[in-house]
N, C-alpha and C. Protein backbone atom coordinates (compact mmCIF):
# COMPACT_ATOMS: atom_id res chain seq x y z
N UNK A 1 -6.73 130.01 46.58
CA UNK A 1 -7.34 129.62 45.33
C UNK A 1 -6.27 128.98 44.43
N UNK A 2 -6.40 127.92 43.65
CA UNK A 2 -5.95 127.01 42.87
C UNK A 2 -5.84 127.30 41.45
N UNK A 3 -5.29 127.76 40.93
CA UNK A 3 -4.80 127.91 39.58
C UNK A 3 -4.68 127.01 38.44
N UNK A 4 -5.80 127.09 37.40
CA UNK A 4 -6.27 125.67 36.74
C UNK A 4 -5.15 125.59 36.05
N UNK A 5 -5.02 125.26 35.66
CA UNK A 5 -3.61 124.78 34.60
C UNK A 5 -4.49 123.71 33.41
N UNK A 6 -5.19 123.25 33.49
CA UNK A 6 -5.50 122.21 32.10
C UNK A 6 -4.68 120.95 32.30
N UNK A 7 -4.69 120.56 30.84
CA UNK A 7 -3.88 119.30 30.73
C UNK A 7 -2.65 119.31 30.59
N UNK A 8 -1.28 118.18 31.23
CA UNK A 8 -0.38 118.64 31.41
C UNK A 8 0.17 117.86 30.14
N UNK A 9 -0.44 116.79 29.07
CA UNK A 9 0.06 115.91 28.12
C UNK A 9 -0.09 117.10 26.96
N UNK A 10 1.18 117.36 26.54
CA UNK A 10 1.94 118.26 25.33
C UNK A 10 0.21 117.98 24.10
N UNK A 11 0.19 116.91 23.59
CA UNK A 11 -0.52 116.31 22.75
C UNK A 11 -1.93 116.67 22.77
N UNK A 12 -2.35 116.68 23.88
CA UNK A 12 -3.49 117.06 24.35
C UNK A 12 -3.51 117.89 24.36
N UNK A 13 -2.79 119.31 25.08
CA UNK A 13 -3.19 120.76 24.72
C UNK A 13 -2.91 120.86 23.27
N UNK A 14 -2.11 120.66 22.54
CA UNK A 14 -2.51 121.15 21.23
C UNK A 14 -3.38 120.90 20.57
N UNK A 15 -4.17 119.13 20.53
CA UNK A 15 -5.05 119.41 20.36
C UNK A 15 -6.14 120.26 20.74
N UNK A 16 -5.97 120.54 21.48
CA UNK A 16 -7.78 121.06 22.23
C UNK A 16 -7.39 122.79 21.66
N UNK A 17 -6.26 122.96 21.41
CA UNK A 17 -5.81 124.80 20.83
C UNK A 17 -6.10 124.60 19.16
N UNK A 18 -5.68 123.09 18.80
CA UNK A 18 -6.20 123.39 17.29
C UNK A 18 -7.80 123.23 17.25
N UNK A 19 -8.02 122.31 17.66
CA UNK A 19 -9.97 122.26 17.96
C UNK A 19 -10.51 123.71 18.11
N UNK A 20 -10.21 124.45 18.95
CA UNK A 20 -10.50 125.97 19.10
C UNK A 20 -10.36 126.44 17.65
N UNK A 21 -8.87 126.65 17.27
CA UNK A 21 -9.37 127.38 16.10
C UNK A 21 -9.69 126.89 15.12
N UNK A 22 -10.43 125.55 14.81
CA UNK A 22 -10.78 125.23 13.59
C UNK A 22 -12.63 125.40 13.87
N UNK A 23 -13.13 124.94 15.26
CA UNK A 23 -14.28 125.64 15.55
C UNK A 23 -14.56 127.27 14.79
N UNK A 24 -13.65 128.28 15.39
CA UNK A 24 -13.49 129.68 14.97
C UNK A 24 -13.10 129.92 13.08
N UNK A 25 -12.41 129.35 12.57
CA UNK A 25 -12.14 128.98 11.32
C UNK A 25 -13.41 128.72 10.41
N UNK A 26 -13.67 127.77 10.74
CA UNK A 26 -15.05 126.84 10.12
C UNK A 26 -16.48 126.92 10.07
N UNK A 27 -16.74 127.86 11.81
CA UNK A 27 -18.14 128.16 12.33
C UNK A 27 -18.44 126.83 12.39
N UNK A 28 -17.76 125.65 13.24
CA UNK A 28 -18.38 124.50 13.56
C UNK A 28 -18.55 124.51 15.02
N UNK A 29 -19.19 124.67 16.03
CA UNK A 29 -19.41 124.68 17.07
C UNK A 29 -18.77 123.07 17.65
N UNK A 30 -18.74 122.03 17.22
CA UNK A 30 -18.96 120.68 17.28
C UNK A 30 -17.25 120.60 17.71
N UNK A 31 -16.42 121.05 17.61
CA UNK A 31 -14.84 121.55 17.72
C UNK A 31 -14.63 121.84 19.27
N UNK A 32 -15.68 123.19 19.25
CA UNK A 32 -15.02 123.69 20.51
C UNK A 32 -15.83 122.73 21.62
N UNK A 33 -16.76 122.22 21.47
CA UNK A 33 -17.38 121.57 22.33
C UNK A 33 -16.82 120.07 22.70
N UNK A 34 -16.05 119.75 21.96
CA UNK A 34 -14.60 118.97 21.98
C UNK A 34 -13.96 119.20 22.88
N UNK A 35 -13.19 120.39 22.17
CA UNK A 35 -12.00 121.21 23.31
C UNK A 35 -12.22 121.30 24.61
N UNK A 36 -13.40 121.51 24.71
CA UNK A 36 -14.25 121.73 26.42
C UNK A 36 -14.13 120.43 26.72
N UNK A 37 -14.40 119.68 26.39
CA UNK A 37 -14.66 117.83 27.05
C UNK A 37 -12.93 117.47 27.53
N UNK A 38 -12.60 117.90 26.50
CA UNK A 38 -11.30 117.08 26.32
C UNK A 38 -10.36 117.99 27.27
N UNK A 39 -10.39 119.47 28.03
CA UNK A 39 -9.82 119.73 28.98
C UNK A 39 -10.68 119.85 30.43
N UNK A 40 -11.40 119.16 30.66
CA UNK A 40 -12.06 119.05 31.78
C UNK A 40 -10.63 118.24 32.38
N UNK A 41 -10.66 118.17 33.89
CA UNK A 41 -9.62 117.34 34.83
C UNK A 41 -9.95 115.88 34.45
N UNK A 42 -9.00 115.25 34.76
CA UNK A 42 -8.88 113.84 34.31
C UNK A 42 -9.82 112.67 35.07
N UNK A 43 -10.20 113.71 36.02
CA UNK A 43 -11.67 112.89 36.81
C UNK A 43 -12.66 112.76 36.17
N UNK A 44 -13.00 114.30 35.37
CA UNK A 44 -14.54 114.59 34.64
C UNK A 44 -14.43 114.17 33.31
N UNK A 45 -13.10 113.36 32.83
CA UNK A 45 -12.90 113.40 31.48
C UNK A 45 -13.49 111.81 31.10
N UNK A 46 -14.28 112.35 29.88
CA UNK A 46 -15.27 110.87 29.31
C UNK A 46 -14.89 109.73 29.01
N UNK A 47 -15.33 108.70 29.70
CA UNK A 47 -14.81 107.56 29.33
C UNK A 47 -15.90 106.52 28.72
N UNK A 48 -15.57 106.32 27.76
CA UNK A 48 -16.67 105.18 27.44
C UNK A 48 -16.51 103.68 26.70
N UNK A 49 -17.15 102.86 27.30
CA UNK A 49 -17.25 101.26 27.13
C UNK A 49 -17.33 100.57 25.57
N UNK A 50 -17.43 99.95 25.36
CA UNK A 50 -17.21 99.21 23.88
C UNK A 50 -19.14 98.61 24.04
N UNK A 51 -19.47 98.52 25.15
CA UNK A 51 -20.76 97.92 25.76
C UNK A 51 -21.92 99.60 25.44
N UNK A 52 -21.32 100.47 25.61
CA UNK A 52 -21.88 101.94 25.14
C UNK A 52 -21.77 101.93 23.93
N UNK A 53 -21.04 101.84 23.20
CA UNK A 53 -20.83 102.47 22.09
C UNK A 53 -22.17 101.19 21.24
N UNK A 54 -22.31 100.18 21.52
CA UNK A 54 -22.99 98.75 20.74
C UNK A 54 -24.45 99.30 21.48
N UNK A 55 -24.48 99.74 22.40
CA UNK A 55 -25.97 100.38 22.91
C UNK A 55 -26.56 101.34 22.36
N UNK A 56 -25.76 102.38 22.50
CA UNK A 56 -26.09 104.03 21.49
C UNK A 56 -25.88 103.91 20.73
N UNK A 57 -25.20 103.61 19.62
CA UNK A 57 -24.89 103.90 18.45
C UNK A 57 -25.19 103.16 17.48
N UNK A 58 -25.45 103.77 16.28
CA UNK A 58 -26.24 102.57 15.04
C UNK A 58 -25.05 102.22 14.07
N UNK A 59 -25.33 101.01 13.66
CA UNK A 59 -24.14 100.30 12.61
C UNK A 59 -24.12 101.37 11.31
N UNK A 60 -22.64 101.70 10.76
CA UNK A 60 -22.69 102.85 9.98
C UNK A 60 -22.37 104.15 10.66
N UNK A 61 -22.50 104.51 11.88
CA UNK A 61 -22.70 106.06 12.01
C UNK A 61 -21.49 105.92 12.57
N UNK A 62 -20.82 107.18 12.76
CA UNK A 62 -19.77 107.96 13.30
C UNK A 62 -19.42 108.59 14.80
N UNK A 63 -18.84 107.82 15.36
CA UNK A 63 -19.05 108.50 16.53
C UNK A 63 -18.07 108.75 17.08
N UNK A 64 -18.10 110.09 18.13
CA UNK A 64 -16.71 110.89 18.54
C UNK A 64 -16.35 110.76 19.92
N UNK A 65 -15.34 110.37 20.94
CA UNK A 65 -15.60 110.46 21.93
C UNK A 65 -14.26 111.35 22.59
N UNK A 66 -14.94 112.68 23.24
CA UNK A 66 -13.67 112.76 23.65
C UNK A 66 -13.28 112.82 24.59
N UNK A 67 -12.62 111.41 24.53
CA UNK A 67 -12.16 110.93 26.24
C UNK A 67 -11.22 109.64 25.55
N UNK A 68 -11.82 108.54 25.83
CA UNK A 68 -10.85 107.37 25.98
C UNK A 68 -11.70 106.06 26.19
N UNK A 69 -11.74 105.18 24.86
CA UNK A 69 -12.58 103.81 25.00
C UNK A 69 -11.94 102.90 25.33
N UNK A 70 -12.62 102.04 26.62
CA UNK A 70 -12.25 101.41 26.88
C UNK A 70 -12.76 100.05 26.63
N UNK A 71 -12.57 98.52 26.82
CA UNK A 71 -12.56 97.40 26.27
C UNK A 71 -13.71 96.65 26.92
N UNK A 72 -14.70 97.03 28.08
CA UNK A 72 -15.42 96.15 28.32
C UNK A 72 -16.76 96.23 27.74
N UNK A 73 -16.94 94.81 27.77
CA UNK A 73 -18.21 94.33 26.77
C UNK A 73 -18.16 94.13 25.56
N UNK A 74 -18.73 93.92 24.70
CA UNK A 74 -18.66 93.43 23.34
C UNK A 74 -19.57 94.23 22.36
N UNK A 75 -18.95 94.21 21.04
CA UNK A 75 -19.51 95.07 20.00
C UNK A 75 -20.00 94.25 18.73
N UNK A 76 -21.33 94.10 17.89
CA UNK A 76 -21.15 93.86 16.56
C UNK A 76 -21.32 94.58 15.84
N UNK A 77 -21.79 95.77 15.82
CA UNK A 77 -21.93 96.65 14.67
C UNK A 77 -20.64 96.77 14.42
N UNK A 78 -20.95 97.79 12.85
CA UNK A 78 -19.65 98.38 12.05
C UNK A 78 -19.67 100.00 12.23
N UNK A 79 -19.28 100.40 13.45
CA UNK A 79 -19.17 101.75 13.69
C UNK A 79 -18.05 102.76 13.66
N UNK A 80 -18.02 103.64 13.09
CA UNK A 80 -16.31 104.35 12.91
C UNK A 80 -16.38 104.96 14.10
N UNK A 81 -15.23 105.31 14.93
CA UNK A 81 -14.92 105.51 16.39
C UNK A 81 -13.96 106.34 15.94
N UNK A 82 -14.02 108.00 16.71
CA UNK A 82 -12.80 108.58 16.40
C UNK A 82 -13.31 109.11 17.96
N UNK A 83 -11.29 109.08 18.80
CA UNK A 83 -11.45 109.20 19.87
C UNK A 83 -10.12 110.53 20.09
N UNK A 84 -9.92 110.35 21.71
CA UNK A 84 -8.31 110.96 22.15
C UNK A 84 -7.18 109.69 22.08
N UNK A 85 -8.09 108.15 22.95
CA UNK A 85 -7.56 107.68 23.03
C UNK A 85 -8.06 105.81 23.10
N UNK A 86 -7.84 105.01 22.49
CA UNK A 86 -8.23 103.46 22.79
C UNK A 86 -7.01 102.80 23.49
N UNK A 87 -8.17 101.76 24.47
CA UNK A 87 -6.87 100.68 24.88
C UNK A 87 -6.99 99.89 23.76
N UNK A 88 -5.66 98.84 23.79
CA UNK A 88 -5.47 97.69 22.59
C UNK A 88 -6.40 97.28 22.32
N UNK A 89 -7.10 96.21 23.56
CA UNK A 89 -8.16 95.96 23.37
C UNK A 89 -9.38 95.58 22.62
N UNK A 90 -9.81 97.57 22.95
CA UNK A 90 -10.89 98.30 22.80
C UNK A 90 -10.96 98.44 20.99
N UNK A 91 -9.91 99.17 20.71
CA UNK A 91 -9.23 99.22 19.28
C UNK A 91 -9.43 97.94 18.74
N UNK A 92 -8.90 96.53 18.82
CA UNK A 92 -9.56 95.54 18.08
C UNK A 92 -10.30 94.53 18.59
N UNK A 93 -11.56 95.13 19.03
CA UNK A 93 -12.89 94.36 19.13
C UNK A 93 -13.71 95.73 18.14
N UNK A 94 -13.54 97.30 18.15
CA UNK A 94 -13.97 97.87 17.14
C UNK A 94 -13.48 97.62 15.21
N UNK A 95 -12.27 96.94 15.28
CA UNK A 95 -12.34 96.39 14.13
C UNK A 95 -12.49 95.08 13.98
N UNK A 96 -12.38 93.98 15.02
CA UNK A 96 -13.45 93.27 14.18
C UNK A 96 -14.56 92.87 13.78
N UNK A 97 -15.11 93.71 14.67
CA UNK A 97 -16.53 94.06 14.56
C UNK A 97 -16.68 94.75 12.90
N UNK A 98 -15.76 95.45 12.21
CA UNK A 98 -15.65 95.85 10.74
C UNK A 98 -15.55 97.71 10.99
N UNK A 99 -15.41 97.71 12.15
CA UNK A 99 -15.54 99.04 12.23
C UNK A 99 -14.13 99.56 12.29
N UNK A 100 -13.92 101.05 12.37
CA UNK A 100 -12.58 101.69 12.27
C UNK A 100 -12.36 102.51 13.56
N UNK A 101 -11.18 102.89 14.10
CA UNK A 101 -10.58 103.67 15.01
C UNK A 101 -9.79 104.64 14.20
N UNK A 102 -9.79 105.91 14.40
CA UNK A 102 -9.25 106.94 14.16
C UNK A 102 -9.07 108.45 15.59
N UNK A 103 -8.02 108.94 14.93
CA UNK A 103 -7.79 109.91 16.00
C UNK A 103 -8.58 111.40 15.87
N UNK A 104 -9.00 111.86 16.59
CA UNK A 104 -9.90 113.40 16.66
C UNK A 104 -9.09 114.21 15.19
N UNK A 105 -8.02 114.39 15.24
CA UNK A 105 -7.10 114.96 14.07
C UNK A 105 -7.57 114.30 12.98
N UNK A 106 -7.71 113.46 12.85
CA UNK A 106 -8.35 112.41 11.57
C UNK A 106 -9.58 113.09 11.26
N UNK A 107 -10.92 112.78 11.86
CA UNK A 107 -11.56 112.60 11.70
C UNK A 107 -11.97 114.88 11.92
N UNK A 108 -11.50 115.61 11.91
CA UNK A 108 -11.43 117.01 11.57
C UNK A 108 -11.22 117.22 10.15
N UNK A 109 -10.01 116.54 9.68
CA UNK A 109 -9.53 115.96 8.47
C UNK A 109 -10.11 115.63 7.52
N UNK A 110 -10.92 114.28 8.07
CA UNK A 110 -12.11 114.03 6.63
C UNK A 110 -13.18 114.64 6.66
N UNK A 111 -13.64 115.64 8.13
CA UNK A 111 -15.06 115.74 8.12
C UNK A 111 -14.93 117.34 8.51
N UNK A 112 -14.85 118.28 8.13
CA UNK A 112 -14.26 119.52 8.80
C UNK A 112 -15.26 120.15 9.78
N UNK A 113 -16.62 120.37 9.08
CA UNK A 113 -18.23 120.74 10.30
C UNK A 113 -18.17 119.69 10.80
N UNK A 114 -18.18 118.35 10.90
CA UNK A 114 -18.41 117.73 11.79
C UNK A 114 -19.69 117.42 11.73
N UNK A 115 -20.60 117.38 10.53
CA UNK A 115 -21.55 116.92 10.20
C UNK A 115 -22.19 115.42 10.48
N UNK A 116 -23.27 115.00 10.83
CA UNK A 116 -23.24 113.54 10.71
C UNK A 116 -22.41 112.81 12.01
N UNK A 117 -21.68 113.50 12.94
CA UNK A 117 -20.91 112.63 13.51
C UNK A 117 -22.12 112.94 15.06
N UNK A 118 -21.85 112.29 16.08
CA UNK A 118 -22.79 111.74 17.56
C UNK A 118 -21.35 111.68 18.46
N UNK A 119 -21.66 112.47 19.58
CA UNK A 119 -20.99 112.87 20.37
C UNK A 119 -21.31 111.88 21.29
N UNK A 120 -20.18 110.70 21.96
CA UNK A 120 -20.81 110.31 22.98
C UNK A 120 -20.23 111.04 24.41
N UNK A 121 -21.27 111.16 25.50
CA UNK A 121 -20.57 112.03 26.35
C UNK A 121 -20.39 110.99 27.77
């Protein structure tokens, strides 16, 4: 039997240990269900398109992904994107589209429940 170990990027486990306790802190469920995404193996871990995000998501809303956006397809809405991680890319076709990129730490920051924000999975 194989001994999980998690993620081996420094950055990444702390996040996903502060996500835990600000879930437990806050009574925001929306945290730990983060933490869970974001230490799945790097196979199961979410990745999503710039072509997803312009499909699901409405101009204005907030959306969280935790995984890693990547650059194909095209966007016009103005959607705020808070992720683990963007390629260059990905990052500016979401702003010029008018929208913003921010990091999971950020967006805990301005939004602490996690109210209002759409999980893409």
């Amino acid at each position: 039997m194989v001994k999980r170990t998690g993620p081996t990027n420094p950055y990444l486990r702390q996040l996903i240990e502060d996500l835990r306790k600000k879930s437990l802190e806050l009574h925001a469920p929306i945290w730990k269900d983060v933490a869970e995404k974001l230490s799945n193996s790097t196979r199961r871990r979410v990745v999503v398109n710039v072509r997803d995000l312009e499909r699901n998501a409405e101009s204005g809303q907030t959306v969280l992904v935790p995984g890693v956006v990547l650059s194909s397809g095209e966007i016009s809405k103005k959607i705020n994107v808070a992720a683990w991680k963007f390629s260059p890319t990905a990052k500016s076709k979401i702003e010029q589209a008018g929208g913003a990129c921010i990091s999971v730490q950020e967006l805990v920051a301005k939004n602490s429940k996690g109210s209002n924000v759409r999980i893409m999975r």
